[in-house]
C-alpha atoms as a PDB file:
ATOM      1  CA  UNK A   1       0.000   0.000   0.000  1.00  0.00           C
ATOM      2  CA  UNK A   2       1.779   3.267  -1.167  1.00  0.00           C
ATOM      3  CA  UNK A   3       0.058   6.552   0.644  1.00  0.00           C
ATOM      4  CA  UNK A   4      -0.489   9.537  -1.339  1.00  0.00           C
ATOM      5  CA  UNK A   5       1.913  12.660  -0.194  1.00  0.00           C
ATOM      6  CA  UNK A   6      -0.919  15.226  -0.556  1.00  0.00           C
ATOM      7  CA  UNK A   7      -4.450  13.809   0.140  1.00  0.00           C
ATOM      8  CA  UNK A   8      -5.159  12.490   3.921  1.00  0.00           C
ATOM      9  CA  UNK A   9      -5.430   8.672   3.404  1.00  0.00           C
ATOM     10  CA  UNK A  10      -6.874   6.354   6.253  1.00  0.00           C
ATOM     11  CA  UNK A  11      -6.557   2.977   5.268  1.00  0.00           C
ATOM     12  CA  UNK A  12      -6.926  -0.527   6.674  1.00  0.00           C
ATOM     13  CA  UNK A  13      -4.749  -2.979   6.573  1.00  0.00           C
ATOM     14  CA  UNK A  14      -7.435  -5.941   5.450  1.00  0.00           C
ATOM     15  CA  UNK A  15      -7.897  -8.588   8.280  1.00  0.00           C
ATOM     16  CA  UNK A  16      -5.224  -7.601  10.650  1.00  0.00           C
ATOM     17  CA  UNK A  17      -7.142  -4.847  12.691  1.00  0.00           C
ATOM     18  CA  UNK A  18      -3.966  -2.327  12.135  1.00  0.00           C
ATOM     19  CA  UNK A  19      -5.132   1.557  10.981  1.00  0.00           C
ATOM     20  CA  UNK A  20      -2.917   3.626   8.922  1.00  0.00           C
ATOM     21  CA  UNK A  21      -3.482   7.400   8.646  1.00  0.00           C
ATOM     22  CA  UNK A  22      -0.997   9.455   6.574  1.00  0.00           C
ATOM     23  CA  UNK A  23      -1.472  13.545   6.215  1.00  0.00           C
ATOM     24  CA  UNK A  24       1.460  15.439   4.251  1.00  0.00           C
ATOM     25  CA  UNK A  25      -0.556  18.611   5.663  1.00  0.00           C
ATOM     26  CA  UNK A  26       1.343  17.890   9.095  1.00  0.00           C
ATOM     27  CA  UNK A  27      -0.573  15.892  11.914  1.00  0.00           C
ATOM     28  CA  UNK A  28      -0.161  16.741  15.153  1.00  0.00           C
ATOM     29  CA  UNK A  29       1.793  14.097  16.594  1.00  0.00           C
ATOM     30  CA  UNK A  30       4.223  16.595  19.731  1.00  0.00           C
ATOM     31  CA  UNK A  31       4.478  15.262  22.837  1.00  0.00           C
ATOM     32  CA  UNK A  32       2.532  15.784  25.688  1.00  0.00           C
ATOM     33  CA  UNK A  33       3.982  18.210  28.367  1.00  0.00           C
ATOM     34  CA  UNK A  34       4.484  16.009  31.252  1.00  0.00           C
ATOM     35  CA  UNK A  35       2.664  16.625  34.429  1.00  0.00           C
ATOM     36  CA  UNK A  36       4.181  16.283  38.220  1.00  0.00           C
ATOM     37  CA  UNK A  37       5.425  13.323  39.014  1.00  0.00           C
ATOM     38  CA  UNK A  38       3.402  11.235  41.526  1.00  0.00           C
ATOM     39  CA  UNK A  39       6.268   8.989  42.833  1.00  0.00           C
ATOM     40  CA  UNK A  40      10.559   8.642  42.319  1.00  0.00           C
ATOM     41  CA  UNK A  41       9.525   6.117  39.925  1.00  0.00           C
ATOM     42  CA  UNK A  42      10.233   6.686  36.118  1.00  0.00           C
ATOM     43  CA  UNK A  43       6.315   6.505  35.692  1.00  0.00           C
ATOM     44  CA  UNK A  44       4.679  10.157  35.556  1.00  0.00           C
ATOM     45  CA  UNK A  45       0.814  11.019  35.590  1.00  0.00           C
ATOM     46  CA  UNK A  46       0.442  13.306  32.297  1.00  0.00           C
ATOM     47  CA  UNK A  47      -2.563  13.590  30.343  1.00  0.00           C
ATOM     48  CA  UNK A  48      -2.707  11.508  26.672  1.00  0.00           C
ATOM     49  CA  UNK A  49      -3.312  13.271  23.635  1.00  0.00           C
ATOM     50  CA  UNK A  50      -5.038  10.166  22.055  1.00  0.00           C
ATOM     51  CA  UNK A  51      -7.909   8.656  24.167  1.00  0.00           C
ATOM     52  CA  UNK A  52      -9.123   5.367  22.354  1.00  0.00           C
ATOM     53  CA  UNK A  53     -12.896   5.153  21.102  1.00  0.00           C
ATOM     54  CA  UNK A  54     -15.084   2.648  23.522  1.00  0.00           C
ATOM     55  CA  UNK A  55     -15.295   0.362  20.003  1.00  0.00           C
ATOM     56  CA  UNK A  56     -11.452   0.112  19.910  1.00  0.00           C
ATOM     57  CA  UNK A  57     -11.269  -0.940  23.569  1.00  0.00           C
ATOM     58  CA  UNK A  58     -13.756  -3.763  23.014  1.00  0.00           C
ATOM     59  CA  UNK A  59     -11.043  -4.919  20.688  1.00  0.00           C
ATOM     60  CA  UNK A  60      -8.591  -4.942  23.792  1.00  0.00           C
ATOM     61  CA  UNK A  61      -5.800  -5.294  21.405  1.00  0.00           C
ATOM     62  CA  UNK A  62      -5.409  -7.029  17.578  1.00  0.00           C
ATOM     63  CA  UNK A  63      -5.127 -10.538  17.430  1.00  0.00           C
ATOM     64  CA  UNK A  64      -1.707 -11.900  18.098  1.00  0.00           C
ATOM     65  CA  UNK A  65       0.111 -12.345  14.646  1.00  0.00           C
ATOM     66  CA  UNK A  66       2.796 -10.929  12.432  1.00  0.00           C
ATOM     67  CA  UNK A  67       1.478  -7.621  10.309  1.00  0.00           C
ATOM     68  CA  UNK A  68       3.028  -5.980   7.748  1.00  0.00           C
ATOM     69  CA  UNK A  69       2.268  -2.552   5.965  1.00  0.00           C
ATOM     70  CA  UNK A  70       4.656   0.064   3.944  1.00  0.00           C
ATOM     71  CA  UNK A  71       4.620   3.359   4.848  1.00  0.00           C
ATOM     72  CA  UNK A  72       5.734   6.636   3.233  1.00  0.00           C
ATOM     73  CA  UNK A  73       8.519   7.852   5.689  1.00  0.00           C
ATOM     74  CA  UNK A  74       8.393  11.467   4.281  1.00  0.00           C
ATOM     75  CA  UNK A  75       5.314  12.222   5.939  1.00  0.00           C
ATOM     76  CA  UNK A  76       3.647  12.439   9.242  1.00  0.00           C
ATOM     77  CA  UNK A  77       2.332   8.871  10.061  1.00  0.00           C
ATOM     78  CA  UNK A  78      -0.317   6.840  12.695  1.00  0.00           C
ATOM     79  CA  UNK A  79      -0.866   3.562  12.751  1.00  0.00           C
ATOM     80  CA  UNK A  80      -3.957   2.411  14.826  1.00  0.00           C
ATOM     81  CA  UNK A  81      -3.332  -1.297  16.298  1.00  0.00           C
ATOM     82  CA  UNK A  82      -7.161  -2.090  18.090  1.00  0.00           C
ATOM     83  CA  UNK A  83      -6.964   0.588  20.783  1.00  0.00           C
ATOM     84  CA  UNK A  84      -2.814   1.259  20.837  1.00  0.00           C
ATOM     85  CA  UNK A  85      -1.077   3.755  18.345  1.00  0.00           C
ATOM     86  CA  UNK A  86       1.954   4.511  16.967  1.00  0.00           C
ATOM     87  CA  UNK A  87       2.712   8.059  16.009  1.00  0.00           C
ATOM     88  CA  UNK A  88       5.723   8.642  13.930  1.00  0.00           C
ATOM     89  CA  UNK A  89       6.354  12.254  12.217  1.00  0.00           C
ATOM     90  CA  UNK A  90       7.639  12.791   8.738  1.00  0.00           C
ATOM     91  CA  UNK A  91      11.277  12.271   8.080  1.00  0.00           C
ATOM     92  CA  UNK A  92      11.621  10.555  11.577  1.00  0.00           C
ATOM     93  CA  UNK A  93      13.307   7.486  10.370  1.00  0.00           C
ATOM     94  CA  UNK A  94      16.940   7.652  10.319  1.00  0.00           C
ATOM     95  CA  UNK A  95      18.241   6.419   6.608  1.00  0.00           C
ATOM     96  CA  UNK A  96      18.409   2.839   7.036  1.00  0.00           C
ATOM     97  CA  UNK A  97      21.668   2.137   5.398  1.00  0.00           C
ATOM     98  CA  UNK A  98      23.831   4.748   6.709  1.00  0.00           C
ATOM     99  CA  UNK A  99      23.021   6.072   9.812  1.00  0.00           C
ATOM    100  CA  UNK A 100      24.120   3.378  12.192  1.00  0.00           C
ATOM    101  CA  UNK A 101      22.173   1.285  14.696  1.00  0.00           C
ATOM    102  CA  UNK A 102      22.776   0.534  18.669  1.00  0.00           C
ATOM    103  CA  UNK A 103      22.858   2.648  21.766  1.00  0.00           C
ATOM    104  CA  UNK A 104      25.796   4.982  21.069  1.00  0.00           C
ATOM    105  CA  UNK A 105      23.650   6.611  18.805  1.00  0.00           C
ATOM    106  CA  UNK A 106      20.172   7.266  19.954  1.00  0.00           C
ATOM    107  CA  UNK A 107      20.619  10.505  20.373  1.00  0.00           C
ATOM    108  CA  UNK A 108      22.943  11.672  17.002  1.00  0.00           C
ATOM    109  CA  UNK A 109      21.484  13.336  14.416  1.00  0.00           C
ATOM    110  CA  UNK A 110      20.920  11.518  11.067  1.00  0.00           C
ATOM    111  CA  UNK A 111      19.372  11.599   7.361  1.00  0.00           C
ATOM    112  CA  UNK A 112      16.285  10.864   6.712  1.00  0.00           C
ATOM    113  CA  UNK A 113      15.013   7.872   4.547  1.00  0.00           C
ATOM    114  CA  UNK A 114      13.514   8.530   1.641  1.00  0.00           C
ATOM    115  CA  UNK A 115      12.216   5.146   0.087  1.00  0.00           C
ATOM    116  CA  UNK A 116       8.958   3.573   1.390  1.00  0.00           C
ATOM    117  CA  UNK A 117       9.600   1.322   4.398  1.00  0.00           C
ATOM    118  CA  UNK A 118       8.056  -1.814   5.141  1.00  0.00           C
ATOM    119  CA  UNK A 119       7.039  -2.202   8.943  1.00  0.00           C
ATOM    120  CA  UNK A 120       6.802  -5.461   9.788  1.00  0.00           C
ATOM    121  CA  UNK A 121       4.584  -5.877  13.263  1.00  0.00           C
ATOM    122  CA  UNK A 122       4.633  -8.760  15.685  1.00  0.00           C
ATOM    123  CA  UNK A 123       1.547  -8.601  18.665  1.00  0.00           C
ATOM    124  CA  UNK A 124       1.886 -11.031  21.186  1.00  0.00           C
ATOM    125  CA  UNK A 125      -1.004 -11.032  24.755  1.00  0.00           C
ATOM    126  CA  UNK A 126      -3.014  -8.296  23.069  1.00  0.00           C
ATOM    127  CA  UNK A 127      -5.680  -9.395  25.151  1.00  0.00           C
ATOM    128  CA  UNK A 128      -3.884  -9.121  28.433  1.00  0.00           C
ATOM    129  CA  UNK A 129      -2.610  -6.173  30.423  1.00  0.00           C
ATOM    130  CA  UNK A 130       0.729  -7.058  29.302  1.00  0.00           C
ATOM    131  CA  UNK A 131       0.309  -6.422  25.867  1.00  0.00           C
ATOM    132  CA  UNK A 132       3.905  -6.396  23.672  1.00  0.00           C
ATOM    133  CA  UNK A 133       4.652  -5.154  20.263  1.00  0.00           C
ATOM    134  CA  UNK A 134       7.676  -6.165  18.124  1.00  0.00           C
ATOM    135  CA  UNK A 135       8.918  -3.700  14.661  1.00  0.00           C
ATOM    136  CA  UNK A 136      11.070  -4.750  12.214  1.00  0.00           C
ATOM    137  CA  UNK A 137      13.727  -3.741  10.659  1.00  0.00           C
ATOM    138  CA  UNK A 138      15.609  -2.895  13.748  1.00  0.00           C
ATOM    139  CA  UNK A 139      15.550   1.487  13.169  1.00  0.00           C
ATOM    140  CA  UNK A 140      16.191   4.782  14.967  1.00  0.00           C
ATOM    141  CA  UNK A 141      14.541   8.128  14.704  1.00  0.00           C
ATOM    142  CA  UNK A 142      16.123  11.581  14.171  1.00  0.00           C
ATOM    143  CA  UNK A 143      16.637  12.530  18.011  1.00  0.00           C
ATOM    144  CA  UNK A 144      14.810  16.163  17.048  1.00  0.00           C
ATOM    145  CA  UNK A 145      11.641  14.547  16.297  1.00  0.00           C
ATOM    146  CA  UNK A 146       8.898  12.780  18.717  1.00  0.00           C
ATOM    147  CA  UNK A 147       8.002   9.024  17.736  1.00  0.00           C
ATOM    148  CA  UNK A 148       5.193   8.347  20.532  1.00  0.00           C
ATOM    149  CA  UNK A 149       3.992   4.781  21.497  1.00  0.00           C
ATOM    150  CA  UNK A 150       0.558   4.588  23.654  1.00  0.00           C
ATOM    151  CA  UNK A 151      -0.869   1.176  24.692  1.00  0.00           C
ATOM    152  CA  UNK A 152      -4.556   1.014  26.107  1.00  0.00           C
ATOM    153  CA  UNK A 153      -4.067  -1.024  29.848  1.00  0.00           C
ATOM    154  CA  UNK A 154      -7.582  -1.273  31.116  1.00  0.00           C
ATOM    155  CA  UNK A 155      -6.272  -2.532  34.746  1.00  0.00           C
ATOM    156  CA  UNK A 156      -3.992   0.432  35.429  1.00  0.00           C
ATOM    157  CA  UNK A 157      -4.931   1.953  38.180  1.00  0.00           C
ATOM    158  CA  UNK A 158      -3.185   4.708  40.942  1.00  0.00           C
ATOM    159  CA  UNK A 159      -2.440   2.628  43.798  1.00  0.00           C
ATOM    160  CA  UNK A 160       0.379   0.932  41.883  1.00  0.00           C
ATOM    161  CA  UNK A 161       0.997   4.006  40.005  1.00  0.00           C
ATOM    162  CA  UNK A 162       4.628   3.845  39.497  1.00  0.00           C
ATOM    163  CA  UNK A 163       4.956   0.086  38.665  1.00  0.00           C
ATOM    164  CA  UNK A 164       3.106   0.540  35.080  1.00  0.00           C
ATOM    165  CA  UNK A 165       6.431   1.169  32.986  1.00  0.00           C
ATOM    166  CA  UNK A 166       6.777   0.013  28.608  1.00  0.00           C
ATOM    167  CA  UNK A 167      10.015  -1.660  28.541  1.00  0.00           C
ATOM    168  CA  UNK A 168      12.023  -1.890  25.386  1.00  0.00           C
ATOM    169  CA  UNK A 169      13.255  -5.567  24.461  1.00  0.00           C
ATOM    170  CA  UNK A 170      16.513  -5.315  22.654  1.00  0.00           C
ATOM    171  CA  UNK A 171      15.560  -9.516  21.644  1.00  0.00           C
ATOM    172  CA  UNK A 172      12.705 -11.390  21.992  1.00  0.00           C
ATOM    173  CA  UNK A 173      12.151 -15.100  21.235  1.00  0.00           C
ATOM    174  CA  UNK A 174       9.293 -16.957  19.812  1.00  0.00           C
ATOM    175  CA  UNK A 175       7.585 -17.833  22.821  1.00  0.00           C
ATOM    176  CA  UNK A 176       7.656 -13.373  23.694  1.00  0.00           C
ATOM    177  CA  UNK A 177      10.016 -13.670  26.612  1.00  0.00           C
ATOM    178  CA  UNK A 178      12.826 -11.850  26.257  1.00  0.00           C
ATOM    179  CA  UNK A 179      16.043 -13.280  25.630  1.00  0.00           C
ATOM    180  CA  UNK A 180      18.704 -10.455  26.818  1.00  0.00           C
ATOM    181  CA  UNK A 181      16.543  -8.545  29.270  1.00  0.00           C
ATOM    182  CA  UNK A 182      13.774  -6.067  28.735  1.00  0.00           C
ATOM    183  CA  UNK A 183      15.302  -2.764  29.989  1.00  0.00           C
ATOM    184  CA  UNK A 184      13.521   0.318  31.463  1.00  0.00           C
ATOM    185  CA  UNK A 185      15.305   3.636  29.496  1.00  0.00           C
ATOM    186  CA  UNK A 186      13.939   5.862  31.566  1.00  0.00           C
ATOM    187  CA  UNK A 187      16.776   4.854  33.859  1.00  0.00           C
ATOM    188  CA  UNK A 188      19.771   6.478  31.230  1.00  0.00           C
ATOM    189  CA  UNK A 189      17.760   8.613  29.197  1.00  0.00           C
ATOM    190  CA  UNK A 190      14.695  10.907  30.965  1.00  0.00           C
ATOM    191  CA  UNK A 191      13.236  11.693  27.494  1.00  0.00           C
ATOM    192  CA  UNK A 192      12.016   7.907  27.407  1.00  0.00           C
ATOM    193  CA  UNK A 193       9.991   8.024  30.539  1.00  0.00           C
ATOM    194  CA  UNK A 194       7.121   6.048  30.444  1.00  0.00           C
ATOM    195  CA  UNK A 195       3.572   8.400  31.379  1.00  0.00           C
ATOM    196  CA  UNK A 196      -0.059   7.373  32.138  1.00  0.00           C
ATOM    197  CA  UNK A 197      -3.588   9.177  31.531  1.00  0.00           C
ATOM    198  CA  UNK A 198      -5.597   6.950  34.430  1.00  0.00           C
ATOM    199  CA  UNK A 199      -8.525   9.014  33.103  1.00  0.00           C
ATOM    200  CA  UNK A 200      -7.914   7.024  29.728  1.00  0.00           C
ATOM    201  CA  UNK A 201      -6.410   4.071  30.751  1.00  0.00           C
ATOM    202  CA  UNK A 202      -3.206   4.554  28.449  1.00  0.00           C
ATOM    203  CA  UNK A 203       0.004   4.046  29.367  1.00  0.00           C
ATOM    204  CA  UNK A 204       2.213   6.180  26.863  1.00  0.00           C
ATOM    205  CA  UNK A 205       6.293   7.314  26.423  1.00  0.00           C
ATOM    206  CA  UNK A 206       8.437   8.161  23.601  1.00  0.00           C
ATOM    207  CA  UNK A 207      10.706   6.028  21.785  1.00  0.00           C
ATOM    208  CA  UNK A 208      13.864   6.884  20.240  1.00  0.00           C
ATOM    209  CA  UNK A 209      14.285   3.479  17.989  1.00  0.00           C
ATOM    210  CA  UNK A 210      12.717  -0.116  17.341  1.00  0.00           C
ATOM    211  CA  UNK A 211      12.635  -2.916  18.281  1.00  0.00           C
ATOM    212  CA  UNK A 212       9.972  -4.458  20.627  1.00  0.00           C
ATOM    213  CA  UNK A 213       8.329  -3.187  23.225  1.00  0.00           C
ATOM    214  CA  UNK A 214       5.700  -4.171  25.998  1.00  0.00           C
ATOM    215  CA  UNK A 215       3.720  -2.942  28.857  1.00  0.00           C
ATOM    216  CA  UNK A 216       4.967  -4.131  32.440  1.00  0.00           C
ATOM    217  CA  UNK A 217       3.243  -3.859  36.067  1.00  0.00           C
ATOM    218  CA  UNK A 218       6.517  -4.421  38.011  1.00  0.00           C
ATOM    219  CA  UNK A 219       8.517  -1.220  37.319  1.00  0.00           C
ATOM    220  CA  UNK A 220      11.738  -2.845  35.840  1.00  0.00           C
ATOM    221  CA  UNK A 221      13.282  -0.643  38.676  1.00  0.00           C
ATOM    222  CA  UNK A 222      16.811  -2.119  38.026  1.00  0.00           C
ATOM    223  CA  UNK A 223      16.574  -1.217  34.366  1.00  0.00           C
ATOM    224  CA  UNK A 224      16.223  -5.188  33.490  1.00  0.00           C
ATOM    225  CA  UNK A 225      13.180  -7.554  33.748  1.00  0.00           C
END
């Protein structure tokens, strides 16, 4: 599926429950302003910009499976996946080829890609509050722009308010536990901190590259789980 550059497309991805919306007129996709935190924990109370419909949180989640859809990187981009959403802007995605891959560079500035990229999506326990979401190829995104990631947790709640944290998993196996540790980046990097809307249910941070990611009640207060 190739998205047009200069009509607003919304598009679905036949059968696998995943939304794409594409606007070359410039979606707002900033982060939220974070709110005070409630604990010392990495997990902050803030208000979520996207609140998902009642119908989408019937869904709980899409069905477990591998997804794939191609995107145009050059403009602003949401993907819908049952009530959780990916928001990536335009020219966000570091060029795949050249700009390097792996912790030391997170934060370095980089070109963007140009050529259509094809997302590849892995959903394991969409139906639990543990929900976990794999991307493929392995990328980074230009450290000046906000790529947000927001997952719908219906049992959040405030009395254990600072244990709702998304972990990144640097490598997953086929079974969904995680092979080298899922870390909390909050720990080394404050712009990663994880926030939640209890209002919305949505537990909500921004991420900095791929490639999995899932929703965890226990804090990951050493930085591993």
């Amino acid at each position: 599926m190739k998205i047009s550059k200069r009509v607003r497309v919304l598009a679905v991805i036949l059968g696998s429950g995943i939304v794409v919306a594409s606007s070359a007129c410039g979606t707002d996709v900033t982060a939220p302003t974070p709110a005070v935190p409630l604990t010392t924990s990495q997990t902050t109370e803030a208000r979520s910009r996207f609140v998902p419909s009642e119908a989408s949180k019937a869904l709980i989640g899409v069905t477990d499976g591998v997804y794939s859809v191609t995107f145009n990187p050059a403009v602003d981009q949401v993907f819908a996946l049952g009530p959780n959403r990916l928001e990536i802007p335009a020219n966000a995605v570091c060029n795949l080829t050249t700009s390097g891959y792996g912790s030391a560079y997170w934060n370095r500035p980089c070109s963007p890609e140009t050529k259509p990229v094809t997302l590849v999506v892995t959903v394991k326990n969409a139906s639990s509050s543990n929900p976990q979401v794999d991307f493929q190829p392995a990328m980074r995104f230009n450290p000046n722009t906000t790529v947000s990631l927001y997952f719908y947790v219906r049992d959040v709640s405030k009395k254990k308010a600072k244990d709702w944290t998304i972990l990144y998993c640097p490598v997953l196996t086929t079974s969904g536990k995680d092979s080298n540790g899922c870390v909390n980046e909050a720990f080394t990097d404050r712009d990663l901190t994880s926030y939640v809307d209890f209002k919305a249910s949505v537990l909500f941070r921004r991420i900095k590259h791929f490639s999995a990611y899932k929703v965890t009640d226990n804090g990951g207060y050493f930085g591993t789980e």
